[in-house]
C-alpha atoms as a PDB file:
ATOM      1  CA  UNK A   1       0.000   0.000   0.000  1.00  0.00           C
ATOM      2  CA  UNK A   2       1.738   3.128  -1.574  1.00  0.00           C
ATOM      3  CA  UNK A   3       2.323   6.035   1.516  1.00  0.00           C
ATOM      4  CA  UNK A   4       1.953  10.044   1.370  1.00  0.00           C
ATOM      5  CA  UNK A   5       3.873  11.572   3.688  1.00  0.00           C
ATOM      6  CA  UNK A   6       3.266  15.509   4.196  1.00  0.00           C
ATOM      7  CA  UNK A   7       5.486  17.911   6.256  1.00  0.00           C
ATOM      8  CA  UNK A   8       5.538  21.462   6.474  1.00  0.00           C
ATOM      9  CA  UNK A   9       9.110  22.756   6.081  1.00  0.00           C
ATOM     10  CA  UNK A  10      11.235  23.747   9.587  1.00  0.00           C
ATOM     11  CA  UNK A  11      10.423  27.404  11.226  1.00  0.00           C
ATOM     12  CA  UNK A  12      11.667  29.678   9.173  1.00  0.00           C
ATOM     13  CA  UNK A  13      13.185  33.330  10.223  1.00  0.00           C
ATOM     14  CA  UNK A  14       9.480  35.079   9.761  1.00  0.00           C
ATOM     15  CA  UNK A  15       7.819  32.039  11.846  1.00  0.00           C
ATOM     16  CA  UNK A  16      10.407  33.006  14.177  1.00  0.00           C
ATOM     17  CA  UNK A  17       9.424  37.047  13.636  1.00  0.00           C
ATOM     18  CA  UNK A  18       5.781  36.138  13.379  1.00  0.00           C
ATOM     19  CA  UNK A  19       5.435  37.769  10.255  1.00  0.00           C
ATOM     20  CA  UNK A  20       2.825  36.793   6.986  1.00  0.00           C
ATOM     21  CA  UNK A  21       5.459  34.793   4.801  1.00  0.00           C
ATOM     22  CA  UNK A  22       3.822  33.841   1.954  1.00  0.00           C
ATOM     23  CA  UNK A  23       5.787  33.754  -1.605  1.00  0.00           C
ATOM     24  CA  UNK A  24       8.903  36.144   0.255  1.00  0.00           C
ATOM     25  CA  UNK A  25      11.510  33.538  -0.193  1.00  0.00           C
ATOM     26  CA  UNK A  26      13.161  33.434   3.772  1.00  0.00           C
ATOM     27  CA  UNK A  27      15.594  30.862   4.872  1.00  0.00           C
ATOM     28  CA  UNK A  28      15.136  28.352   7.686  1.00  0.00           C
ATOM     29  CA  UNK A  29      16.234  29.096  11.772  1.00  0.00           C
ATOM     30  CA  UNK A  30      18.627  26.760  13.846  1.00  0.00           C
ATOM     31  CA  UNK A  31      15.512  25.576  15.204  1.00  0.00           C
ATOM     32  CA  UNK A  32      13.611  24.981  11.525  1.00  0.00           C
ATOM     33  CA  UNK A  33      17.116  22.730  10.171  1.00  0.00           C
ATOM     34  CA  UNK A  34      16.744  20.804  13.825  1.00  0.00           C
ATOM     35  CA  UNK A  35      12.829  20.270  12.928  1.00  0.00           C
ATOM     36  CA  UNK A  36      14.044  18.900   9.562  1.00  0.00           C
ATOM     37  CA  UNK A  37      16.971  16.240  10.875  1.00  0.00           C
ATOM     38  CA  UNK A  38      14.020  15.127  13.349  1.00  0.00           C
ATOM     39  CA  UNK A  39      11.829  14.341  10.581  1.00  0.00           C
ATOM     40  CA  UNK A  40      14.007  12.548   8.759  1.00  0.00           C
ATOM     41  CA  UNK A  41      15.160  10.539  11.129  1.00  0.00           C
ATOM     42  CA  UNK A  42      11.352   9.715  12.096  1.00  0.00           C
ATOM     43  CA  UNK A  43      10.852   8.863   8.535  1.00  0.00           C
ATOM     44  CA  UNK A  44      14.391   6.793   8.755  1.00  0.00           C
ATOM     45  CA  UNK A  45      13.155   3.453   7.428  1.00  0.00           C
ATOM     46  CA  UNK A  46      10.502   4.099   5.269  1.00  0.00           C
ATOM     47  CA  UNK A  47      11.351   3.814   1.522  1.00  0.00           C
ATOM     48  CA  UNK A  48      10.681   6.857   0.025  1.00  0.00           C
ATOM     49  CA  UNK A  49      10.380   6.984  -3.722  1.00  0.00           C
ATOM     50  CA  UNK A  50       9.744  10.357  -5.219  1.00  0.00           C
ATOM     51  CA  UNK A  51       9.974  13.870  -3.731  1.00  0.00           C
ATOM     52  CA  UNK A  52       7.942  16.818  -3.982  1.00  0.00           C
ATOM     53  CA  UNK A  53       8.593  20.345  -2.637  1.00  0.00           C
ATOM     54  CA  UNK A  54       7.612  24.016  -3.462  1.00  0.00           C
ATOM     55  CA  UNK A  55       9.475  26.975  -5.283  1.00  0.00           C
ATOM     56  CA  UNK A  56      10.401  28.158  -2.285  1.00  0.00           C
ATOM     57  CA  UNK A  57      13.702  27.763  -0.160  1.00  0.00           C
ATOM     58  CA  UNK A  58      13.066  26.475   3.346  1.00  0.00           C
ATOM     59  CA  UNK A  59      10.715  23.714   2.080  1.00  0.00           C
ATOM     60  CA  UNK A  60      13.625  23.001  -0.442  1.00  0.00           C
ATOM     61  CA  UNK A  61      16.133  23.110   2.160  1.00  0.00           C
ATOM     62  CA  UNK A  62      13.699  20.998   4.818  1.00  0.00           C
ATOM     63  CA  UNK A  63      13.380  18.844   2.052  1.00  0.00           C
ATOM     64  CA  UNK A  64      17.319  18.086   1.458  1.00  0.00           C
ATOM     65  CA  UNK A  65      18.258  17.757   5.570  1.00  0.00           C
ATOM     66  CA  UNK A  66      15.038  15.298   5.809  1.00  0.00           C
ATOM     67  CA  UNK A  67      16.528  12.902   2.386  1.00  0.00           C
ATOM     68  CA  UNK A  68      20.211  13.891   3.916  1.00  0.00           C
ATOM     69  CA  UNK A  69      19.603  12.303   7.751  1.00  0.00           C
ATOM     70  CA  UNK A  70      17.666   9.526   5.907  1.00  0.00           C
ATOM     71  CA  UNK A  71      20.212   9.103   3.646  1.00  0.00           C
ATOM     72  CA  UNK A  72      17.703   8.845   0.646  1.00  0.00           C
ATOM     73  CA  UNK A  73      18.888   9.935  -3.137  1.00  0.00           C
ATOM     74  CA  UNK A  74      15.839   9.991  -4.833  1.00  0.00           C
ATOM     75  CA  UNK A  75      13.761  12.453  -7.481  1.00  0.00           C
ATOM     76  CA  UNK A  76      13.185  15.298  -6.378  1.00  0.00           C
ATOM     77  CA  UNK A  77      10.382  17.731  -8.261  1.00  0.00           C
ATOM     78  CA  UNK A  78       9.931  21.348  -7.929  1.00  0.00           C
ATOM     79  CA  UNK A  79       7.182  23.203  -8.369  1.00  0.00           C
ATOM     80  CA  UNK A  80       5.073  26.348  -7.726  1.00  0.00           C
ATOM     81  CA  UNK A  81       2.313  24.885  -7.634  1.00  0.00           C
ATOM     82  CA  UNK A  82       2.775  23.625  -3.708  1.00  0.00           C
ATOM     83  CA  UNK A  83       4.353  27.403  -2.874  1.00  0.00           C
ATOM     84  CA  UNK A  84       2.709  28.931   0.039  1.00  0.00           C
ATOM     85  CA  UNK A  85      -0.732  30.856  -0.005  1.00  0.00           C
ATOM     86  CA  UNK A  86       0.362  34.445  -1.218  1.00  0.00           C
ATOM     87  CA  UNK A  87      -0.484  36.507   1.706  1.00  0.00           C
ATOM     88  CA  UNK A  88      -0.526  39.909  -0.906  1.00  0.00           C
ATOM     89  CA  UNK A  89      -0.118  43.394   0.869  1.00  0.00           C
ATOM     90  CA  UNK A  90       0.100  41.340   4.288  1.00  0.00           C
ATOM     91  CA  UNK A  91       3.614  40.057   3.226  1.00  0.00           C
ATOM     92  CA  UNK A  92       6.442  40.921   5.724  1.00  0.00           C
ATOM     93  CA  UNK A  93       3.935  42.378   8.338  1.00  0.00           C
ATOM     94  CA  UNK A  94       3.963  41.262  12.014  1.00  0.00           C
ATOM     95  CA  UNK A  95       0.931  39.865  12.613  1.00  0.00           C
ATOM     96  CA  UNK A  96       0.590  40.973  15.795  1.00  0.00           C
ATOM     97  CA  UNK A  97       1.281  44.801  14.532  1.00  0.00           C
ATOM     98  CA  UNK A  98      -1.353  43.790  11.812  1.00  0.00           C
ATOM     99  CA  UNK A  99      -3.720  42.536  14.415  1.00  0.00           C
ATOM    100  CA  UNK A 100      -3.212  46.150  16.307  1.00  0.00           C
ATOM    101  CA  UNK A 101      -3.687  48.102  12.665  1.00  0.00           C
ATOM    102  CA  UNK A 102      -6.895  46.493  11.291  1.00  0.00           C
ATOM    103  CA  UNK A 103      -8.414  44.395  14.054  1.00  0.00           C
ATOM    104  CA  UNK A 104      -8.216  41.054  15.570  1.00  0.00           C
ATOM    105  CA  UNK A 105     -10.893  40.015  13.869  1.00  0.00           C
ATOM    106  CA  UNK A 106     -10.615  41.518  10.574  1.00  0.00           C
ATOM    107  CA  UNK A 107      -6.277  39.665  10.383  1.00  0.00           C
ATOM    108  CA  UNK A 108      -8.821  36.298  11.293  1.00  0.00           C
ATOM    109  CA  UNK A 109     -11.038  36.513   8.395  1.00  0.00           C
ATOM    110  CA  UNK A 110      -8.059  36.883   6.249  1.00  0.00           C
ATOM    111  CA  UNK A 111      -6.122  34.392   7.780  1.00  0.00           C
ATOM    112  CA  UNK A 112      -8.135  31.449   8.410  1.00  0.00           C
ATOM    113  CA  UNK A 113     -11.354  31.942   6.025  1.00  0.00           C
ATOM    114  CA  UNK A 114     -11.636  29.438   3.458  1.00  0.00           C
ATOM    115  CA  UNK A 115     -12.523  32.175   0.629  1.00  0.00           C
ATOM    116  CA  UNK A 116     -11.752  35.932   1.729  1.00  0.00           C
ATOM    117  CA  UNK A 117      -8.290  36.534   0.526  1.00  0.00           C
ATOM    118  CA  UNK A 118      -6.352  39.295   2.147  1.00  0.00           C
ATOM    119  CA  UNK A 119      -5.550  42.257   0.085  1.00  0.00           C
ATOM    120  CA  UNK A 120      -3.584  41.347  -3.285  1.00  0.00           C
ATOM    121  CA  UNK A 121      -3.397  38.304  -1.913  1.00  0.00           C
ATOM    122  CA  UNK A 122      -5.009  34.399  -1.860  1.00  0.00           C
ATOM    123  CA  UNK A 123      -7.721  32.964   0.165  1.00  0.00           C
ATOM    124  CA  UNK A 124      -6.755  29.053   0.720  1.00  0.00           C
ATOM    125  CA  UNK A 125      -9.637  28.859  -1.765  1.00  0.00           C
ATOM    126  CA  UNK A 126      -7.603  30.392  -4.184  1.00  0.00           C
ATOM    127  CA  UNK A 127      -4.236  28.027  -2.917  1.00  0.00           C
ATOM    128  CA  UNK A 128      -6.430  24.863  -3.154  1.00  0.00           C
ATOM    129  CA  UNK A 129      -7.022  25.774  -6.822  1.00  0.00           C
ATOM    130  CA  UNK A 130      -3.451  25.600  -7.883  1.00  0.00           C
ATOM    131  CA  UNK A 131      -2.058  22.671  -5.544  1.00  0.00           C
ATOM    132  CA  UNK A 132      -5.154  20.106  -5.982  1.00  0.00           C
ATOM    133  CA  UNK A 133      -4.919  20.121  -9.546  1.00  0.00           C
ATOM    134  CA  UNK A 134      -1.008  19.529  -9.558  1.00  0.00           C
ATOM    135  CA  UNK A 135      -1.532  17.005  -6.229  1.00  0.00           C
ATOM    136  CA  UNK A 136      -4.055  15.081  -8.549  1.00  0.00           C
ATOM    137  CA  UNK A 137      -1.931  15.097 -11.716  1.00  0.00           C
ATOM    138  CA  UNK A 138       1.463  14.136 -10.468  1.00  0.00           C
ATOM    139  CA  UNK A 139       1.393  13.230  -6.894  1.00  0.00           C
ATOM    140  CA  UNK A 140      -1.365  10.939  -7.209  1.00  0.00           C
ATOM    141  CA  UNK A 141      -0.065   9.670 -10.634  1.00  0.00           C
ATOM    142  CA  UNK A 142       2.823   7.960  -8.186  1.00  0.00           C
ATOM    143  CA  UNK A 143       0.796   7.109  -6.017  1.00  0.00           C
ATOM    144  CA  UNK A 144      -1.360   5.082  -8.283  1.00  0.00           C
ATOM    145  CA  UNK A 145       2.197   3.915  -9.739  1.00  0.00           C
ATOM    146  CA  UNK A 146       2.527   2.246  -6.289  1.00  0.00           C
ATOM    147  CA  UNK A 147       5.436   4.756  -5.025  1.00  0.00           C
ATOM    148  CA  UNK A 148       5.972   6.274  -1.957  1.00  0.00           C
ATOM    149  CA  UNK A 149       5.968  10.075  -2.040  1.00  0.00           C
ATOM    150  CA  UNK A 150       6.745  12.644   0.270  1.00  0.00           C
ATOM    151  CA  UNK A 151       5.687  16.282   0.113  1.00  0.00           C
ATOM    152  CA  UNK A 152       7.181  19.326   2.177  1.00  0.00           C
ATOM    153  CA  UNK A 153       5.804  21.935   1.300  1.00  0.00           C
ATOM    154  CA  UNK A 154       3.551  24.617   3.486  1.00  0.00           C
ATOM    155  CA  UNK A 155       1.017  25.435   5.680  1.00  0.00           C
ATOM    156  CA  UNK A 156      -1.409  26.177   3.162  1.00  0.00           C
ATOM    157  CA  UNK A 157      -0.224  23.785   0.186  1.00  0.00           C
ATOM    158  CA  UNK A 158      -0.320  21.225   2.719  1.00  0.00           C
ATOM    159  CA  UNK A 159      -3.452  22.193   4.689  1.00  0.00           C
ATOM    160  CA  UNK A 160      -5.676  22.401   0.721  1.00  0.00           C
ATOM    161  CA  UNK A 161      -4.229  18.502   0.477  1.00  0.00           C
ATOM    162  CA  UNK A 162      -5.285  17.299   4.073  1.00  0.00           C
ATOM    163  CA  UNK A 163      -8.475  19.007   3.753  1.00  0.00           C
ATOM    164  CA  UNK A 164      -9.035  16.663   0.369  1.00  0.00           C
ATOM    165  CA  UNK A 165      -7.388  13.805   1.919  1.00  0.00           C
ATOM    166  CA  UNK A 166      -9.780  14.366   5.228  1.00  0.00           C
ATOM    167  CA  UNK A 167     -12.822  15.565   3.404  1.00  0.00           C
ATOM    168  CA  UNK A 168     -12.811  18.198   5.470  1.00  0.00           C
ATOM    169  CA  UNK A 169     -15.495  20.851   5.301  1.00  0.00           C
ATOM    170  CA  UNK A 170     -14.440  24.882   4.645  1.00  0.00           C
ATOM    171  CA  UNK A 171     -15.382  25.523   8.407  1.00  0.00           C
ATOM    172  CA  UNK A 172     -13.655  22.582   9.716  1.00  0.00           C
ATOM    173  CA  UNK A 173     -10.497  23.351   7.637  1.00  0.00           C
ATOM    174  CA  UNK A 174     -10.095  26.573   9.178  1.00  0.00           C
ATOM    175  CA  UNK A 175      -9.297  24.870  13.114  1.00  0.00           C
ATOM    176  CA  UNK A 176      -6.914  22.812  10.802  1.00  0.00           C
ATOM    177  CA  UNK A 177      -3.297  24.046  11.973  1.00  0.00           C
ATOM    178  CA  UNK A 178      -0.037  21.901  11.126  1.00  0.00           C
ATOM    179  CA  UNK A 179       2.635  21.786  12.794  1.00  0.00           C
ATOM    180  CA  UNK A 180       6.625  22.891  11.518  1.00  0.00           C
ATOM    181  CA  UNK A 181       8.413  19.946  10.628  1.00  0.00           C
ATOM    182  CA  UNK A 182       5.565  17.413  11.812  1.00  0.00           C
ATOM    183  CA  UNK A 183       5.321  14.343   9.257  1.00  0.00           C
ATOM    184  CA  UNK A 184       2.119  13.085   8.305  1.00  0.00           C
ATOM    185  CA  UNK A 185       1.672   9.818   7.031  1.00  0.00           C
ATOM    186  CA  UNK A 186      -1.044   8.816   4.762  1.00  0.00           C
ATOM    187  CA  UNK A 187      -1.621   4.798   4.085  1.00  0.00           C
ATOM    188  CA  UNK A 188      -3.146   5.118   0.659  1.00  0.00           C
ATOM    189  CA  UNK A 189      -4.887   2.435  -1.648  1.00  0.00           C
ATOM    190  CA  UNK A 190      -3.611   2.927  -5.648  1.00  0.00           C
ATOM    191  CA  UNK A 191      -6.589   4.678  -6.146  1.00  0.00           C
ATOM    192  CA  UNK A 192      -5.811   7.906  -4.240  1.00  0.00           C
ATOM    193  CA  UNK A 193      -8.877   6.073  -0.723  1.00  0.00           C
ATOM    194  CA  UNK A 194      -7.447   7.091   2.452  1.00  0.00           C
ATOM    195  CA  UNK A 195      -6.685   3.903   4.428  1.00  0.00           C
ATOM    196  CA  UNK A 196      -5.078   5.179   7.631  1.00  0.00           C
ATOM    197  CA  UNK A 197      -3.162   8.410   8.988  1.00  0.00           C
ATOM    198  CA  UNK A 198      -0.442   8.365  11.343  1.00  0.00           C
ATOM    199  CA  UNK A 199       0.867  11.403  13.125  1.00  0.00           C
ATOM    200  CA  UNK A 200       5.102  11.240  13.597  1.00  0.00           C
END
């Protein structure tokens, strides 16, 4: 039975800062590279057979430190498809300052609804659109190969999958929060049916 393994990448320096990341391309903290080595050496001992990861540099580098401390050599694809949501005009604010500037609630709304986007920016709505049709086409094309494939990509990316994966509903997608650097293991059937889950 093929496996789907998601992880968001490490913390990165903005997690750290507590500012909206989105498509701003920041590297990975001491603390984000340790998150990676963990994972990888929870995932030490499961054959991994493909790779995907985002655009973006601290899945990309998550992504190498988890195949390093495994010691896996194995495809890996890019592609900006599984980038983050784009946060738009919230990109590099504190969230807490943003929080402060337009109101708790308000910085809500745009962060956790399932369809307001913030301004210039994407709702997950808008995320789901371009990562399920890629996640469908390629990632599930291994899968139904009979491969093992493991995604790091991002909060968002990776929430629009598990909420597919979960059949989650919009409002129960937005309690949905996933951890940095947390593998989640999916036992899958070729056909893309979610047999089992398994938190690492």
């Amino acid at each position: 039975m093929p496996k789907l393994i998601l992880i968001r990448h490490g913390q990165s320096i903005w997690n750290l800062e507590n500012r909206f990341t989105g498509w701003v391309d920041v590297p990975l903290t001491a603390q984000g590279r340790e998150e990676a080595k963990r994972a990888g050496t929870k995932l030490t001992g499961i054959k991994i057979d493909v790779a995907y990861t985002s655009a973006l540099r601290r899945a990309q580098n998550t992504l190498d430190i988890i195949l390093e401390t495994m010691g896996e050599d194995i495809p890996v694809i890019r592609d900006q498809a599984l980038n983050e949501r784009h946060y738009g005009d919230l990109q590099g604010l504190n969230k807490e300052d943003t929080a402060k500037r337009f109101g708790a609630d308000q910085v809500k709304i745009w962060r956790r609804s399932y369809d307001i986007p913030p301004p210039n920016g994407e709702a997950l709505k808008n995320t789901a659109e371009r990562t399920l049709p890629f996640f469908e086409r390629c990632i599930l094309g291994d899968i139904k190969q009979g491969k093992n494939v493991l995604v790091v990509a991002h909060g968002n990316s990776n929430r629009s999958i598990v909420m597919l994966l979960d059949n989650l509903s919009k409002e129960e997608v937005l309690e949905l929060n996933l951890d940095t650097g947390v593998p989640l293991v999916y036992d899958l059937t070729v056909d893309g049916k979610v047999e089992g889950k398994t938190v690492l």
